[in-house]
Structure formats: C-alpha cells, structure tokens
Protein backbone atom coordinates (compact mmCIF):
# COMPACT_ATOMS: atom_id res chain seq x y z
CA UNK A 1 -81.03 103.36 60.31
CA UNK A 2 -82.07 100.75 57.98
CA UNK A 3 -79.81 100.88 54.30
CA UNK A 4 -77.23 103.27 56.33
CA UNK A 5 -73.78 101.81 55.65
CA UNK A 6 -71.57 100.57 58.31
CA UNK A 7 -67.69 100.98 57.07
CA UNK A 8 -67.22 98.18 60.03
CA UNK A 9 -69.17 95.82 57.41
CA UNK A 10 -66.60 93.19 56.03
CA UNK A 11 -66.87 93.66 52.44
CA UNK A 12 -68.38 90.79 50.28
CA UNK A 13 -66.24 88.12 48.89
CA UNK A 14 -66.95 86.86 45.65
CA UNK A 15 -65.54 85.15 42.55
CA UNK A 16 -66.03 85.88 38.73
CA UNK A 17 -64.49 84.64 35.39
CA UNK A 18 -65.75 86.84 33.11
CA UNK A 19 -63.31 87.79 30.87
CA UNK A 20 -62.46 89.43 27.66
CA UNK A 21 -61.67 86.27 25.89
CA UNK A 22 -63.25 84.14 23.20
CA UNK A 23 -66.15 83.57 26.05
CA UNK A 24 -66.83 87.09 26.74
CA UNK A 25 -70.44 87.69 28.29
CA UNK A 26 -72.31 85.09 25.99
CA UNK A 27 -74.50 82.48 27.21
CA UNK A 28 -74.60 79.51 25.02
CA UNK A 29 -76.79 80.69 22.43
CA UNK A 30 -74.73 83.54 21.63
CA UNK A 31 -71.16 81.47 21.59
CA UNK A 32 -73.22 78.87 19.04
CA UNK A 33 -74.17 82.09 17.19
CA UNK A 34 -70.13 83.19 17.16
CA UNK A 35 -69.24 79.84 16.49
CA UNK A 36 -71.40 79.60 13.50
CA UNK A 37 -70.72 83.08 11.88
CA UNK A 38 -66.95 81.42 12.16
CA UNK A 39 -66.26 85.03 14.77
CA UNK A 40 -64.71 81.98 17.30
CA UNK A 41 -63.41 78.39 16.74
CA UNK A 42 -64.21 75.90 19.79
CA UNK A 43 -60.98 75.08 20.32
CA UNK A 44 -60.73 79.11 21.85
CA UNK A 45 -64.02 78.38 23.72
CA UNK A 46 -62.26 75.56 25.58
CA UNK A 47 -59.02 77.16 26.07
CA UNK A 48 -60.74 80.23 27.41
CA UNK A 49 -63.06 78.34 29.46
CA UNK A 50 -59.89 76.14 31.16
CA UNK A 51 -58.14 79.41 31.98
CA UNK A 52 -61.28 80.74 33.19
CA UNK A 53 -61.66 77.93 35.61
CA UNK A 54 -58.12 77.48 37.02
CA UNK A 55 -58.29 81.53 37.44
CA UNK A 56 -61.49 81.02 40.14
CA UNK A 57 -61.50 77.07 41.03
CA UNK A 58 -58.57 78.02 44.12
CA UNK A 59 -61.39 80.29 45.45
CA UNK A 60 -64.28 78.05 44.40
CA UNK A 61 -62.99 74.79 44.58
CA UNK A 62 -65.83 73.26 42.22
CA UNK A 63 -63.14 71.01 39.74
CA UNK A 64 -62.26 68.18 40.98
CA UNK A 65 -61.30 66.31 37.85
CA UNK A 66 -59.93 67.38 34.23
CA UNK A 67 -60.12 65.70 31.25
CA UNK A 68 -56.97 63.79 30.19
CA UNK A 69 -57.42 65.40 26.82
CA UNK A 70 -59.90 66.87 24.86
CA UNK A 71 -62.76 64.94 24.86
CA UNK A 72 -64.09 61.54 22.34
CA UNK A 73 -66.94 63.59 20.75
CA UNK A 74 -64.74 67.02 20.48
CA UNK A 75 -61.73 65.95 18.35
CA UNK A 76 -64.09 67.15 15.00
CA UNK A 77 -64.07 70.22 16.86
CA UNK A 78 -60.05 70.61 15.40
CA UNK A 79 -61.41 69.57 11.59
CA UNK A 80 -61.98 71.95 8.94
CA UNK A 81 -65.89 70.93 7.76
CA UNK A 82 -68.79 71.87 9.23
CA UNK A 83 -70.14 70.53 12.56
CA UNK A 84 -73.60 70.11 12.79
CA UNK A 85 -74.36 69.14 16.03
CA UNK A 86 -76.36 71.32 17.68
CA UNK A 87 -74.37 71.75 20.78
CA UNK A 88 -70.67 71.50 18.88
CA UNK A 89 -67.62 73.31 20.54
CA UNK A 90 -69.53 74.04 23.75
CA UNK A 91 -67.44 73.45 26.83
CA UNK A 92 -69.00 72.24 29.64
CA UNK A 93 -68.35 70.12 33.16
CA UNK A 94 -69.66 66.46 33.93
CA UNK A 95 -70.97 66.19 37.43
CA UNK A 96 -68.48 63.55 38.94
CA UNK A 97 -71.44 60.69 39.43
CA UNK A 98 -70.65 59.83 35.77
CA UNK A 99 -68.42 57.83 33.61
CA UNK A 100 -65.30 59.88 31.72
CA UNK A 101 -63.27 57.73 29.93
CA UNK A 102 -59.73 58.18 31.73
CA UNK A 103 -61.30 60.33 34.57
CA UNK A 104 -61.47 58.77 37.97
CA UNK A 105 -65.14 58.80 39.28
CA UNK A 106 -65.53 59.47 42.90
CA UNK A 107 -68.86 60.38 43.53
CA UNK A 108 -67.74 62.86 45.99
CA UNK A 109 -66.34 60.42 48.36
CA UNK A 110 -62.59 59.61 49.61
CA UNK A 111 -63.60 56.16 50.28
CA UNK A 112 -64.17 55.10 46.48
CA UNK A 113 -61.09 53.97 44.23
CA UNK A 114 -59.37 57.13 42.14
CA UNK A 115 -58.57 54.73 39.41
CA UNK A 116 -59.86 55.97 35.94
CA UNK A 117 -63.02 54.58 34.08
CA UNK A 118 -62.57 52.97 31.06
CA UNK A 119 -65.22 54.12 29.30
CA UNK A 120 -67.52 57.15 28.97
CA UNK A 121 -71.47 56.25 30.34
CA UNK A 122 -74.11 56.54 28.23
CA UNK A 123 -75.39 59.97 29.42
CA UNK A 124 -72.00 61.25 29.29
CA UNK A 125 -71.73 60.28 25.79
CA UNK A 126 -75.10 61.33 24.84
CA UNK A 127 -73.73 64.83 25.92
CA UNK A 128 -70.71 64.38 23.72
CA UNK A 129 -73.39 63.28 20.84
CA UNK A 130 -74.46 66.82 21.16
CA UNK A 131 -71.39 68.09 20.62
CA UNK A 132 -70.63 69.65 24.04
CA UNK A 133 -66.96 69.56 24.92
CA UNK A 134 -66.63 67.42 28.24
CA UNK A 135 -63.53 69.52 29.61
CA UNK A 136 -63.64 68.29 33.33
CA UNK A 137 -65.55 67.18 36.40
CA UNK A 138 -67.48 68.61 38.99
CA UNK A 139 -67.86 68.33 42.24
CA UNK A 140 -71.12 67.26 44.79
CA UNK A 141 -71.12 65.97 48.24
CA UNK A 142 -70.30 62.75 48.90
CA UNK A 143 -73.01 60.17 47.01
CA UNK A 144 -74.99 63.35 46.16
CA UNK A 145 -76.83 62.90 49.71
CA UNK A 146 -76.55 66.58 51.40
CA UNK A 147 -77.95 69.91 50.13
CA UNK A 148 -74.32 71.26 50.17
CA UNK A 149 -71.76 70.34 48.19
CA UNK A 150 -68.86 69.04 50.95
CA UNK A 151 -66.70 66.12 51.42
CA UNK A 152 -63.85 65.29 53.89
CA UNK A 153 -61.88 64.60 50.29
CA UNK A 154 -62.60 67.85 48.18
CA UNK A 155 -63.60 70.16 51.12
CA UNK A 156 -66.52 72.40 50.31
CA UNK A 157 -67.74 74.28 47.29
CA UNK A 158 -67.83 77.85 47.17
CA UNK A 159 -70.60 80.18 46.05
CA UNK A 160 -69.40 82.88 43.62
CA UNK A 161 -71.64 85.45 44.35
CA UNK A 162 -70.79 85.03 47.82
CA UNK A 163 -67.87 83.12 49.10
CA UNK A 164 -68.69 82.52 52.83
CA UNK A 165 -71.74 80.94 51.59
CA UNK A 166 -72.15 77.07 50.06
CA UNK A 167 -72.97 76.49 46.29
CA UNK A 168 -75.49 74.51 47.06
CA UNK A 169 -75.62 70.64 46.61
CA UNK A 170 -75.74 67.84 44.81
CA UNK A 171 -75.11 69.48 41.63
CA UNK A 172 -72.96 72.41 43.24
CA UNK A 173 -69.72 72.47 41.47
CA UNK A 174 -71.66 72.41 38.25
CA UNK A 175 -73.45 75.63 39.91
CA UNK A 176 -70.59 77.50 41.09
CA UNK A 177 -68.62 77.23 37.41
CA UNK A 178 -71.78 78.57 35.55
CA UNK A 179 -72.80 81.09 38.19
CA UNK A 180 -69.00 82.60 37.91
CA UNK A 181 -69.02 82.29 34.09
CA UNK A 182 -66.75 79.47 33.75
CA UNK A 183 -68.32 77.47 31.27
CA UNK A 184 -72.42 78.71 30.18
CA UNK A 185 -73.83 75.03 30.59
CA UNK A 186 -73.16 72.29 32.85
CA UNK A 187 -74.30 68.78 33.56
CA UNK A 188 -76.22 68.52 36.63
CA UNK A 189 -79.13 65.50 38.04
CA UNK A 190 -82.22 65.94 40.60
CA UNK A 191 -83.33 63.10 42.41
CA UNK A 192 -84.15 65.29 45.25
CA UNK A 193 -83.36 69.05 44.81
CA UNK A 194 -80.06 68.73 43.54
CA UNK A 195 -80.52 70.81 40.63
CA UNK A 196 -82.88 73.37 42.16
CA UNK A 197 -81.04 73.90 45.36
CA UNK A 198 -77.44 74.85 43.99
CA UNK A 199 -79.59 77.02 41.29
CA UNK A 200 -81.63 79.01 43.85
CA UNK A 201 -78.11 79.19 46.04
CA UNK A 202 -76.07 80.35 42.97
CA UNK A 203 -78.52 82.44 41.23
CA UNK A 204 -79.55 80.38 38.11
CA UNK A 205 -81.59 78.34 35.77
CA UNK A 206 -81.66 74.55 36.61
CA UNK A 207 -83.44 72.51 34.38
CA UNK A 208 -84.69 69.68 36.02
CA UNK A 209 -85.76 66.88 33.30
C-alpha cells in the first residue's frame, strides 16, 4: 500500500551541524543581531563554525581548503571598538575558483598547481570588505563544468539531507556547508546553473546576481 512502511527500507543517511554553540539555529540575520547586542563575539562564530565543519566535512567532503589563519579583513574582528561593517564576524566559505591569499586555488582540478596565491582577488576581498570571515574553501567540479560537484582529486560532494545523493554543482560545497548548518552564507557564482542547481539539490536559497 502506498505510505505503508517497509522495515526492509535502508534508513536515510544524512549529515547536520547544528549545534548548541555560539551558532545555534540562527541564520545570518539573527547571529548579526547576537553579535550586535554583544550576546556572541565573532571570534566564537568562527570557532564554532570550524568545529562545525570538521564534525560533517568526513561525511560531506565539501572543504577542500582552510584558511592559513584568520582572514585579512577579520583581524578587527579580535579589537575592542565597534565594527561597522555590515557583514562583520560572519564566517563563511570561498568557492575554490577564487583568489585566497596563502590558499592554493585549484578550481576543482588535480591537474592545476597546489601552490598558494599570493594575493586575495578582488571579489574575494570585496567579501572581506563586508566583513565576512573567509574561513576556508569550497569545493565544485573540476573548472565548474558539470552539474555535480566531482573531481578525480577531491572525490564527490555529499548532500546533507541525503548522503547517497550529490550536492549539486558548480557551487556544491558551498551548498552542502549551508544546507548542514556549517556556516549560514557562502560564496557561490552562476554562469550556467551553478547556483540554482546545488540550491534546488540541497534545499536552499541561491541568489543568483
């Protein structure tokens, strides 16, 4: 019968990092809410949000880069005074197509060079401008050319809500560490469904510029 259940069913594997730590449930309004009411201090956001990810990235496999330290545009986060940035102390992922000072980029491919960029791109710094804490890098299919995020040098990216299924691609890394509540924002691009496909997989809001 239709809706009966089947105890012969394998059971659904998934992955979550929700936690009862400085993240909690909040999206990114809410931790820029408990930042500013001084409730949470972004250097717990990002410590939260790296145990968060190495607690679900062996089942995910969506990092595939961390930053060597905390990043150029976070270091006020530490200071005393006010930060008035309107995206200060968020932690967040760079899809690995961009620049990180110190971070390899590998655009999802074994064939390109691991050797770390010297400087941070102008997109990824425009980010940091915002104040978002750059924490580490994301993963995508090699060049960002397939709908699923897999390469023969990460291996493929997990979906959360379902792990036998793919994240999604270009963007899926970025998807599969939101969707599992990893980090609330991440940095994703579209020249072809790349946002919108690893949203739709994962369950999300892509916002495709």
């Amino acid at each position: 019968m239709p809706g009966q259940f089947n105890p012969e069913t394998p059971a659904l594997r998934a992955a979550s990092a929700f936690a009862d730590d400085a993240l909690g449930d909040l999206d990114t309004v809410g931790l820029l809410a408990a930042l500013a009411s001084g409730e949470r201090h972004p250097a717990e956001l990002r410590e939260a949000a790296i145990a968060r990810s190495r607690a679900v990235d062996g089942d995910l496999n969506a990092v595939v880069e961390w930053a060597p330290e905390p990043s150029k545009a976070s270091w006020r986060n530490n200071q005393p005074q006010p930060d008035d940035r309107p995206l200060a102390g968020i932690p967040t992922f760079l899809k690995d197509n961009e620049d990180l000072a110190g971070c390899p980029t590998r655009y999802g491919s074994a064939a390109t060079p691991a050797t770390p960029a010297v400087t941070t791109s102008l997109f990824a710094t425009q980010l940091q401008d915002l104040g978002l804490d750059i924490i580490g890098k994301s993963s995508l299919p090699e060049f960002g050319l397939t709908a699923t995020s897999e390469s023969l040098g990460t291996g493929p990216t997990r979906n959360p809500r379902n792990l036998d299924h793919s994240a999604g691609g270009s963007s899926g890394g970025s998807a599969a560490l939101v969707a599992a509540g990893v980090v609330p924002i991440a940095h994703a691009n579209d020249g072809g469904g790349s946002i919108r496909i690893p949203a739709s997989c994962c369950g999300l809001v892509g916002l495709k510029p």
